[in-house]
N, C-alpha and C. Protein backbone atom coordinates (compact mmCIF):
# COMPACT_ATOMS: atom_id res chain seq x y z
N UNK A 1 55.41 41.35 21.14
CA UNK A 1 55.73 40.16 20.36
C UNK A 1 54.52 39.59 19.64
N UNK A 2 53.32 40.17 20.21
CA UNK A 2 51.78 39.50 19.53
C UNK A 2 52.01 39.77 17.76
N UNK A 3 52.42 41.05 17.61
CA UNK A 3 52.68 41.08 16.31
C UNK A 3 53.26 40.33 15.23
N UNK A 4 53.99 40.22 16.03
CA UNK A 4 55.11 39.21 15.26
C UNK A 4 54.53 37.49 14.95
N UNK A 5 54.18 36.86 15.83
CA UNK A 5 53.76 35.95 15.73
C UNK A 5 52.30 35.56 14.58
N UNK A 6 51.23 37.12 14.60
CA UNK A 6 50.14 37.40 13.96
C UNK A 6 50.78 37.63 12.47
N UNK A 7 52.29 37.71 12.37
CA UNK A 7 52.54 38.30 10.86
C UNK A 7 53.13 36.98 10.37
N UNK A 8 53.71 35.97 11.24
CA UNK A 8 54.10 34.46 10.61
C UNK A 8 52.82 33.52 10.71
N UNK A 9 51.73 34.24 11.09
CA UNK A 9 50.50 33.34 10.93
C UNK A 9 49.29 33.74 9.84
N UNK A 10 50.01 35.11 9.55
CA UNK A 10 49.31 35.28 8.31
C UNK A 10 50.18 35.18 7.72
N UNK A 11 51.65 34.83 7.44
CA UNK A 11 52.41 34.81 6.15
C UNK A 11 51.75 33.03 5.96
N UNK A 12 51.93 32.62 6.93
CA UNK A 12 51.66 30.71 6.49
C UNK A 12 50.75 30.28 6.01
N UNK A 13 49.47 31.56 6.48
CA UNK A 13 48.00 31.54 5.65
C UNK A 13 48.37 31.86 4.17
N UNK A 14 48.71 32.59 3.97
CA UNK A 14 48.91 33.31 2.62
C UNK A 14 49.76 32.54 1.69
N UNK A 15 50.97 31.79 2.23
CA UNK A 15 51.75 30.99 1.92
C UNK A 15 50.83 29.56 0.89
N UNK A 16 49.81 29.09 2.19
CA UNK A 16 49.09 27.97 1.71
C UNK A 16 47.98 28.22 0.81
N UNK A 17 47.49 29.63 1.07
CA UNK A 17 46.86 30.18 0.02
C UNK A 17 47.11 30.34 -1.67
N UNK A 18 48.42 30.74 -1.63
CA UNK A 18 49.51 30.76 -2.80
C UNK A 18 49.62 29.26 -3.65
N UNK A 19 49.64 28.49 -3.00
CA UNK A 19 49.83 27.17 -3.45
C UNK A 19 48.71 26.77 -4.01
N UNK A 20 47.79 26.38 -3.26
CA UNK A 20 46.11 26.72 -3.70
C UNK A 20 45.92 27.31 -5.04
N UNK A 21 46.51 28.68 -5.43
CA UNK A 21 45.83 29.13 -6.24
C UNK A 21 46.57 28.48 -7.31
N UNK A 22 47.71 28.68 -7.30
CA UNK A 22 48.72 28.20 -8.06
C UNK A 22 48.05 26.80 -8.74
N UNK A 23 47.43 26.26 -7.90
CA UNK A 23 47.16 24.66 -8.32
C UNK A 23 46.05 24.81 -9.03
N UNK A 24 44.95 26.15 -9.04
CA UNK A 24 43.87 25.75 -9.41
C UNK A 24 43.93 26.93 -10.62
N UNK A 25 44.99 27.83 -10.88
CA UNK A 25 45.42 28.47 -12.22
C UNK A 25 45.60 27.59 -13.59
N UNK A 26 44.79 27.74 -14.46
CA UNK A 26 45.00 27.23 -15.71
C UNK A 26 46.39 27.12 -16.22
N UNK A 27 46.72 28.44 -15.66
CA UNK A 27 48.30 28.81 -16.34
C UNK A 27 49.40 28.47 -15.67
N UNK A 28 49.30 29.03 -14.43
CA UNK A 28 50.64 28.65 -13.49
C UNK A 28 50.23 27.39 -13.11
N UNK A 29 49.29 26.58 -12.84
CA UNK A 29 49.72 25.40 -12.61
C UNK A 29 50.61 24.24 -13.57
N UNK A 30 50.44 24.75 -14.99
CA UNK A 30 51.69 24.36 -15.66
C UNK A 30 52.91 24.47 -15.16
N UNK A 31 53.52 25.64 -14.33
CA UNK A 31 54.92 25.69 -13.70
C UNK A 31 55.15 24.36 -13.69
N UNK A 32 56.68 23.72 -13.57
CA UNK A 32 57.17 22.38 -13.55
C UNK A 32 57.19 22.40 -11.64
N UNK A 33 56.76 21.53 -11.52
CA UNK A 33 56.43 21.15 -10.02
C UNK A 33 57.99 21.30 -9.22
N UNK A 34 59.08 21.26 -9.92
CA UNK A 34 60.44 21.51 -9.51
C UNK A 34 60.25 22.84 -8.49
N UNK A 35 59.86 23.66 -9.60
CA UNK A 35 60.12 25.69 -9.18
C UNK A 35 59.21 25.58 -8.17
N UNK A 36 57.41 25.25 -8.47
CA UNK A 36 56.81 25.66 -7.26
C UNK A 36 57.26 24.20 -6.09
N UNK A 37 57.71 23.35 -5.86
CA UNK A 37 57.65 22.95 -4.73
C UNK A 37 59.53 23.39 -3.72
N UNK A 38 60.18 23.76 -4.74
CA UNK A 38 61.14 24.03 -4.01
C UNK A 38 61.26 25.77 -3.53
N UNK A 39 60.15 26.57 -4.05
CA UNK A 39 60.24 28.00 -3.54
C UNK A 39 58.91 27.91 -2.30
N UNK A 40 58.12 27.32 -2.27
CA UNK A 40 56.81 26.70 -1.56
C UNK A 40 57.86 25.90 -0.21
N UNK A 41 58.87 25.20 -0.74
CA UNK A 41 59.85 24.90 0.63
C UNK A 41 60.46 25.89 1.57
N UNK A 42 60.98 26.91 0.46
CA UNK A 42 62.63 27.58 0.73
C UNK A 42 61.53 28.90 1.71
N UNK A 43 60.18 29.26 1.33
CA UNK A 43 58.97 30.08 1.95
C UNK A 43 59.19 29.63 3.67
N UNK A 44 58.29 28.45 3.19
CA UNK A 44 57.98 27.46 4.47
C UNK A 44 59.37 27.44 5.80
N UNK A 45 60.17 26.97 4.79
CA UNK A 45 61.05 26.72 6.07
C UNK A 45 61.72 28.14 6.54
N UNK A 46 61.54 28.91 5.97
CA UNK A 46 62.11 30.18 6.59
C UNK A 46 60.90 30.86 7.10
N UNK A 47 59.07 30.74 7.37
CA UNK A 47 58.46 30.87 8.03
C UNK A 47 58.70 30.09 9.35
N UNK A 48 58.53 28.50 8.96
CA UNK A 48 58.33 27.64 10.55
C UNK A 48 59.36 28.20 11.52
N UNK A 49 60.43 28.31 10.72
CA UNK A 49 62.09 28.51 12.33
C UNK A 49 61.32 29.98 12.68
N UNK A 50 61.20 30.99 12.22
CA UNK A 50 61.27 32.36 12.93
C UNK A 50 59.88 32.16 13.21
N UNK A 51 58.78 31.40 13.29
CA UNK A 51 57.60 31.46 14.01
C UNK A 51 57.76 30.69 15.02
N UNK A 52 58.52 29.44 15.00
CA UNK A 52 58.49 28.88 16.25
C UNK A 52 59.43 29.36 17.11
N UNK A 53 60.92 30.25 16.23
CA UNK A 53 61.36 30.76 18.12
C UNK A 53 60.67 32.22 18.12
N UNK A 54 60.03 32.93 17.24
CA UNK A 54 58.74 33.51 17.77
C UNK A 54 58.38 33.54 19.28
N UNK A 55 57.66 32.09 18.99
CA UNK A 55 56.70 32.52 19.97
C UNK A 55 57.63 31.13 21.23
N UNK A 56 58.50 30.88 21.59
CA UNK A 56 59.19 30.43 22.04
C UNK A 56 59.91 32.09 22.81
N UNK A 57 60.30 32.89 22.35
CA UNK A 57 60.60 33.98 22.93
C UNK A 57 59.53 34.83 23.58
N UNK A 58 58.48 34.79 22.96
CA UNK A 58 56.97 35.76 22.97
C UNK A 58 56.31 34.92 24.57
N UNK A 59 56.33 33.81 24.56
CA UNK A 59 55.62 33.03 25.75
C UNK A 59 56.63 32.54 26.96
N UNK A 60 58.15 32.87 26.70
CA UNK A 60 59.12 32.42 27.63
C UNK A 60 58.57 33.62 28.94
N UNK A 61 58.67 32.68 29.82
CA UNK A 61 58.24 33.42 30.96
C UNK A 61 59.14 32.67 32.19
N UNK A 62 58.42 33.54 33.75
CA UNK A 62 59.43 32.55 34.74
C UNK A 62 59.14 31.35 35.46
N UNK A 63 57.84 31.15 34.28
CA UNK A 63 57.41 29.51 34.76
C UNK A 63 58.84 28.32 34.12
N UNK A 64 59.05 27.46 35.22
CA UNK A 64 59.63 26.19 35.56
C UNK A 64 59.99 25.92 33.68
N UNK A 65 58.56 25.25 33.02
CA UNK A 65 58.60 24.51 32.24
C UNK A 65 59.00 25.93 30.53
N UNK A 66 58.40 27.22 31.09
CA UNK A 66 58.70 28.09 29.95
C UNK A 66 60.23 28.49 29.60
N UNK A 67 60.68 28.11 31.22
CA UNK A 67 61.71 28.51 31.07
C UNK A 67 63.19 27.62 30.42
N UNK A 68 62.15 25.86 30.87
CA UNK A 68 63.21 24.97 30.14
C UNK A 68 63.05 25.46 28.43
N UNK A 69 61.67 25.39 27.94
CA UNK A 69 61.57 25.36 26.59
C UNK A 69 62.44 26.48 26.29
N UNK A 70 62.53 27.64 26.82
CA UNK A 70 63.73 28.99 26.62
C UNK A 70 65.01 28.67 26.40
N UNK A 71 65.15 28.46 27.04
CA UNK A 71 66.37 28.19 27.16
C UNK A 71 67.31 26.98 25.58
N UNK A 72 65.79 27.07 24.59
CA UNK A 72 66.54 26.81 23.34
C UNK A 72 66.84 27.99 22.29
N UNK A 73 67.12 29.31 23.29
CA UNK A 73 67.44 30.49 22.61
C UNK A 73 68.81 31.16 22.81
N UNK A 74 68.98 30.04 23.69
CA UNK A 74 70.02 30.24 24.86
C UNK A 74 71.12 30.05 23.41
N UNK A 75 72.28 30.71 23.70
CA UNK A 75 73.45 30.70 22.98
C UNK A 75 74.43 29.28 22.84
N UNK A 76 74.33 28.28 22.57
CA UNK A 76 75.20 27.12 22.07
C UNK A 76 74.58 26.80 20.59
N UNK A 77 75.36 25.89 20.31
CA UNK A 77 75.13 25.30 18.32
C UNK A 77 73.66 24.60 18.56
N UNK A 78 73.41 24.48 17.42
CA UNK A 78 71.76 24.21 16.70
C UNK A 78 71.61 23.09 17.15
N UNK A 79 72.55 22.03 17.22
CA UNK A 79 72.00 20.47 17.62
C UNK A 79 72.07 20.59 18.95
N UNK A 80 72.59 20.90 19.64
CA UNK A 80 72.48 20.73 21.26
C UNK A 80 70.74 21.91 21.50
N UNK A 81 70.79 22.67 21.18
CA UNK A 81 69.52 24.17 21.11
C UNK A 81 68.58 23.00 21.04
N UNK A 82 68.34 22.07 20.02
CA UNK A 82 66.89 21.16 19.29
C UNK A 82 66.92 19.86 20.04
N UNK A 83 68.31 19.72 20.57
CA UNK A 83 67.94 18.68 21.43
C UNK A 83 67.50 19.35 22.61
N UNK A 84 67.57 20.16 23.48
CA UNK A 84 66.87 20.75 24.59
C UNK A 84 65.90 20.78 24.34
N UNK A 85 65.29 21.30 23.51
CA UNK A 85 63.73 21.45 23.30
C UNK A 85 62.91 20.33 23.30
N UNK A 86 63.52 19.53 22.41
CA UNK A 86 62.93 18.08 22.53
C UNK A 86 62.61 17.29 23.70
N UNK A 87 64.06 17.50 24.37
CA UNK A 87 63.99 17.41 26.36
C UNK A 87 62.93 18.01 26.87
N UNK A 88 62.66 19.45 26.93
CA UNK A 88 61.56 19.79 27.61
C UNK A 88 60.10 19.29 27.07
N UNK A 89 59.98 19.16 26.24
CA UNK A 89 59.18 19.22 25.72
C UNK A 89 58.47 17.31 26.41
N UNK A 90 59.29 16.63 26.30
CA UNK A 90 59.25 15.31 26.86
C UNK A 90 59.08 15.26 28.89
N UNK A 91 59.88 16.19 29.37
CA UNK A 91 59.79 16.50 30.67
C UNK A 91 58.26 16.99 31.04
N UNK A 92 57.89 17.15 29.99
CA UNK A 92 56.62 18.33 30.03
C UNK A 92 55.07 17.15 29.88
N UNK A 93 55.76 16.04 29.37
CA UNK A 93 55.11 15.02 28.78
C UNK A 93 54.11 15.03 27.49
N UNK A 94 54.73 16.00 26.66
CA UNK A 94 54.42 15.85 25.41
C UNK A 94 55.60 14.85 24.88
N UNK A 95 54.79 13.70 23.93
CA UNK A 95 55.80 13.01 23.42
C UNK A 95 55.82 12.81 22.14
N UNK A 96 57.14 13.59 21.52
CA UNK A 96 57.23 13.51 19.72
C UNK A 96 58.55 12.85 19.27
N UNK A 97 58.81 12.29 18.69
CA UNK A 97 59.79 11.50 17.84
C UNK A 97 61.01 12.26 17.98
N UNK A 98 61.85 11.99 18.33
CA UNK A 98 63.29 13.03 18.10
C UNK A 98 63.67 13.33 16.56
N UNK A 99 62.91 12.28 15.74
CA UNK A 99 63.24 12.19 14.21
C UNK A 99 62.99 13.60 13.96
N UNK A 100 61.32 14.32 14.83
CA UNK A 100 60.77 15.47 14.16
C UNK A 100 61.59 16.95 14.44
N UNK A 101 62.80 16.52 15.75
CA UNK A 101 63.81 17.64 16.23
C UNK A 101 65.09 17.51 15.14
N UNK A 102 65.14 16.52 14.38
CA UNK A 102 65.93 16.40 13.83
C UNK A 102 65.81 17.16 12.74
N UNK A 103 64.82 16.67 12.19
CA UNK A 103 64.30 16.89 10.85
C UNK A 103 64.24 18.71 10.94
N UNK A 104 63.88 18.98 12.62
CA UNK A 104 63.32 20.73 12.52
C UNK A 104 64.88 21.43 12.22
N UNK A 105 66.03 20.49 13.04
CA UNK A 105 67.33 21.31 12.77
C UNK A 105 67.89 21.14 11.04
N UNK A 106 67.60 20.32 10.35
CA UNK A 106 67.83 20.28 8.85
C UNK A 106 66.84 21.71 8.45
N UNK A 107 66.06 21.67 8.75
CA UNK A 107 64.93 22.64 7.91
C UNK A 107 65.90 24.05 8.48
N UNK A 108 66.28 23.98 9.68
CA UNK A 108 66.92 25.31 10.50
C UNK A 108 67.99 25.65 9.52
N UNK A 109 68.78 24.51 9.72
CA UNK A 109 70.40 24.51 8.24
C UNK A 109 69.84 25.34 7.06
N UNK A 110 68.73 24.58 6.65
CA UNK A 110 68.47 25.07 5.14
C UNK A 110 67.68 26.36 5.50
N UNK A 111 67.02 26.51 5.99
CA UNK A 111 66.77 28.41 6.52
C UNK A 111 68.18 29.38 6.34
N UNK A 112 68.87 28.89 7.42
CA UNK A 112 70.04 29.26 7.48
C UNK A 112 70.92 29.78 6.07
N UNK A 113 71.08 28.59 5.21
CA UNK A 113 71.56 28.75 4.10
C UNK A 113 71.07 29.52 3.23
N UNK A 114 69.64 29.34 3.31
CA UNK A 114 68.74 30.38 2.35
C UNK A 114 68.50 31.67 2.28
N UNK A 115 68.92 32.18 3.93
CA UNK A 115 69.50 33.78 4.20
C UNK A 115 70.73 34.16 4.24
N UNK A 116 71.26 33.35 4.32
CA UNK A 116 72.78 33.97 4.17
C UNK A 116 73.65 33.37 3.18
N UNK A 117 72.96 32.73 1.89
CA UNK A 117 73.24 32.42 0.61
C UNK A 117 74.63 31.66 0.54
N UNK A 118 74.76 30.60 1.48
CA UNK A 118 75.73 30.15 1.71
C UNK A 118 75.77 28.52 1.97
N UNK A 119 76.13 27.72 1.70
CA UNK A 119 76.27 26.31 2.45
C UNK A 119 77.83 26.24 2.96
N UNK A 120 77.15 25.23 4.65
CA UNK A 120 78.35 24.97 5.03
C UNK A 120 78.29 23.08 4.52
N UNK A 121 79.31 22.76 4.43
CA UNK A 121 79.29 21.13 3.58
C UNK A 121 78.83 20.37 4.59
N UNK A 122 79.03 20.53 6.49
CA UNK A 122 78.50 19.77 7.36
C UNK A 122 76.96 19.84 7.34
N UNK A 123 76.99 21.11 7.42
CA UNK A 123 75.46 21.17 7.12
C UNK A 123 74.69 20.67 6.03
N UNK A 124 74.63 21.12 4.54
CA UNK A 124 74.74 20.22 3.72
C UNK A 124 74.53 19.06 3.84
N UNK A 125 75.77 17.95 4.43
CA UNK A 125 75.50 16.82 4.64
C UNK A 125 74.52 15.94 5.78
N UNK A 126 74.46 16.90 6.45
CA UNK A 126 73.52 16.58 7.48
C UNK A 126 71.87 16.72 7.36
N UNK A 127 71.62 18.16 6.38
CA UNK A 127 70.47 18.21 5.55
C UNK A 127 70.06 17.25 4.48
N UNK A 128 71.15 16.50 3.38
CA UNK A 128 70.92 15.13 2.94
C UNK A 128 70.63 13.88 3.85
N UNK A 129 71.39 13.29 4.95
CA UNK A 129 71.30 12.91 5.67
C UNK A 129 69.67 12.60 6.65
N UNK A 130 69.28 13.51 6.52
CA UNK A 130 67.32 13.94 6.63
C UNK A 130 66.54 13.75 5.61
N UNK A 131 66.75 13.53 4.67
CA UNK A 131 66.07 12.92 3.50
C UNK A 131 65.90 14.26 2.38
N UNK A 132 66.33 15.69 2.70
CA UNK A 132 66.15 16.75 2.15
C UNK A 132 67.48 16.70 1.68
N UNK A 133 67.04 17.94 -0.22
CA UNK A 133 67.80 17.63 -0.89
C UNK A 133 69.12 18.86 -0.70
N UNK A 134 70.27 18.76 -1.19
CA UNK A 134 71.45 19.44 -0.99
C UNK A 134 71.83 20.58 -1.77
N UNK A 135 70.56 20.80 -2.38
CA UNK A 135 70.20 22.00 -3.27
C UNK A 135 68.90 22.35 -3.47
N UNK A 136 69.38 23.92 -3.05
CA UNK A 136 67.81 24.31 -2.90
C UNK A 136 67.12 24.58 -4.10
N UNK A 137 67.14 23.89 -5.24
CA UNK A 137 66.44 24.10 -6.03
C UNK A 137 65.56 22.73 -6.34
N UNK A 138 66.39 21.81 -5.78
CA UNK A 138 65.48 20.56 -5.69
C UNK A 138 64.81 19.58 -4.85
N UNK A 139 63.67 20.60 -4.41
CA UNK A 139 63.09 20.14 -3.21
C UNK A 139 61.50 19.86 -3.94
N UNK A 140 60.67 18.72 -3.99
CA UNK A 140 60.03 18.06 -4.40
C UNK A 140 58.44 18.63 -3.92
N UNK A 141 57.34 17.88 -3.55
CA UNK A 141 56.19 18.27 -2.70
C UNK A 141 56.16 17.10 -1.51
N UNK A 142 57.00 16.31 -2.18
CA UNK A 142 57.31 15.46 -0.51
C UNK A 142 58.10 16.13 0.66
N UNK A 143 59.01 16.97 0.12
CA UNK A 143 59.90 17.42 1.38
C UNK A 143 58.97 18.53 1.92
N UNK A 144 58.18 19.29 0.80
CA UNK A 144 56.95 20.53 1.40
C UNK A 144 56.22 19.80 2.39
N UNK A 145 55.63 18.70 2.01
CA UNK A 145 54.42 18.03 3.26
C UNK A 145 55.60 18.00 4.22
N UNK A 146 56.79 17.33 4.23
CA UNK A 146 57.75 17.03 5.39
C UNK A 146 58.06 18.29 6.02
N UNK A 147 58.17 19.30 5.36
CA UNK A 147 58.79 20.50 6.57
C UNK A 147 57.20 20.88 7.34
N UNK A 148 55.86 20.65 6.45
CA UNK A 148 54.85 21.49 7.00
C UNK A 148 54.39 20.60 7.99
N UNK A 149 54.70 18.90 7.95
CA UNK A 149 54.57 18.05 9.16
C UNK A 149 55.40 18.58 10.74
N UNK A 150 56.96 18.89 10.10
CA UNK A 150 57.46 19.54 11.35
C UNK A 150 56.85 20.41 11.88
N UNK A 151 56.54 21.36 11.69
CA UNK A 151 56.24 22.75 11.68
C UNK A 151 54.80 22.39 12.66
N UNK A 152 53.68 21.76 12.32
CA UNK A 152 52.44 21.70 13.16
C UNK A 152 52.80 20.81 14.07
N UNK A 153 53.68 19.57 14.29
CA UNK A 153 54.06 19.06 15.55
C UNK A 153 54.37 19.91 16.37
N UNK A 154 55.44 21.14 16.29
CA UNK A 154 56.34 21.80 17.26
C UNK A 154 54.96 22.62 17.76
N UNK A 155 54.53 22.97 16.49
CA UNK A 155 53.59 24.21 16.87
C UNK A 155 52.26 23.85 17.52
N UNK A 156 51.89 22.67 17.40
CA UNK A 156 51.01 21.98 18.44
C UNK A 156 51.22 21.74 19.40
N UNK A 157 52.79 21.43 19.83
CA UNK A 157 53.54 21.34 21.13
C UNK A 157 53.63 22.32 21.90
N UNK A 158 54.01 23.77 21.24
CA UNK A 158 54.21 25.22 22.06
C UNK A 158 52.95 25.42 22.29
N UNK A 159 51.61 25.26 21.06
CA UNK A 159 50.47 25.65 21.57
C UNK A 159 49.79 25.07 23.14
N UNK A 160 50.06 23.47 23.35
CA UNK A 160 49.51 22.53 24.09
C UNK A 160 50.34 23.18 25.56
N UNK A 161 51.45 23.32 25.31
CA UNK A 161 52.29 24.00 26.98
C UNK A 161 51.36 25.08 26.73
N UNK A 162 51.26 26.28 25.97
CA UNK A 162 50.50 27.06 26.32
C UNK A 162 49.40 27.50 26.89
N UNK A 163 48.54 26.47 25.97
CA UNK A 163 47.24 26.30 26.41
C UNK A 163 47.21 25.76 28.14
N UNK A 164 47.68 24.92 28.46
CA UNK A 164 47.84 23.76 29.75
C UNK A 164 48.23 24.94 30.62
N UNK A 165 49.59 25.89 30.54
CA UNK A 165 49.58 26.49 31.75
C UNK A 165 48.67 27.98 31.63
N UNK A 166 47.93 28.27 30.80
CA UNK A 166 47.27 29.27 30.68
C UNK A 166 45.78 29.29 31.78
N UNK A 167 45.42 27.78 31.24
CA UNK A 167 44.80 27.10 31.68
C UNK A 167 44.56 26.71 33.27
N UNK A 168 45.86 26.24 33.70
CA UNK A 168 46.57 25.67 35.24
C UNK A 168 46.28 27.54 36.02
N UNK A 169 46.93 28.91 35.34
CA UNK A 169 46.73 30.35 35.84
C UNK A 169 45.97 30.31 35.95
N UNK A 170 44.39 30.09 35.14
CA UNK A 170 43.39 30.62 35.31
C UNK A 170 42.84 29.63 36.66
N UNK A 171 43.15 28.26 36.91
CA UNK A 171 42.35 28.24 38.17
C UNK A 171 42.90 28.67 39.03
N UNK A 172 44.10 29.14 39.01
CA UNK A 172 44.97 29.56 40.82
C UNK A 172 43.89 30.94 40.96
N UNK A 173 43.64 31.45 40.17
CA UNK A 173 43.44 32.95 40.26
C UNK A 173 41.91 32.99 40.66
């Protein structure tokens, strides 16, 4: 699974790299800020979901607390999955806003939609509902900072359990 996780951490490098250049191109930074911030989204949010259950699968183990965070791979619908996580993650005593589990299952919807070229209207409305827009063509550089805010909370969260019980192994041993 090391792989996998090393290929959504160089796509996110490369990703932010892209933007970068984009901004500092004479030429393409003309693009209308429409195109690059809503393909710079539609990137993003279909990196953050498959990197964070990544490594949510990659680090699930038969520790207590790996196994609550797992268990958001576990088979029921997306809002009950993001509210578990949020649970463990709080059991664990990391403490983040439920706004940011919310916000991660809108970004999940619009992943969702963006691979399988489809909207469902609940979803949809529930992705407006989050402050993101109901078409993926009009997603701004506010909603980009907003998905890349989700994205380093969670991923500071999986890192911090990681680190902590990696940490907790190395003194038993």
């Amino acid at each position: 699974m090391g792989e996998f996780i090393d290929a959504y951490s160089d796509d996110q490098i490369m990703v932010e790299l892209l933007e970068k250049l984009i901004a500092a191109d004479p030429v393409e930074s003309l693009t209308p800020e429409r195109i690059i911030a809503s393909s710079l989204s539609r990137l993003w949010a279909t990196i953050m979901v498959g990197a964070i259950e990544t490594m949510i699968k990659s680090w699930r183990t038969d520790h207590p607390v790996w196994r609550e965070i797992g268990r958001y791979l576990d088979s029921g619908n997306n809002r009950d999955r993001v509210r578990h996580l949020h649970s463990a993650f709080t059991n664990f005593g990391i403490e983040i806003d439920e706004s940011v589990f919310e916000d991660f299952l809108a970004i999940k919807c619009i992943r969702n939609t963006y691979i399988h070229g489809k909207w469902s209207e609940p979803q949809r409305e529930f992705v407006v509902s989050r402050g993101f827009p109901g078409d993926l063509m009009q997603f701004t550089s506010e909603h980009l900072s907003k998905i890349k805010g989700v994205y380093m909370r969670i991923l500071n969260a999986l890192g911090t359990v990681n680190a902590v019980l990696a940490l907790h192994a190395s003194k038993k041993s």
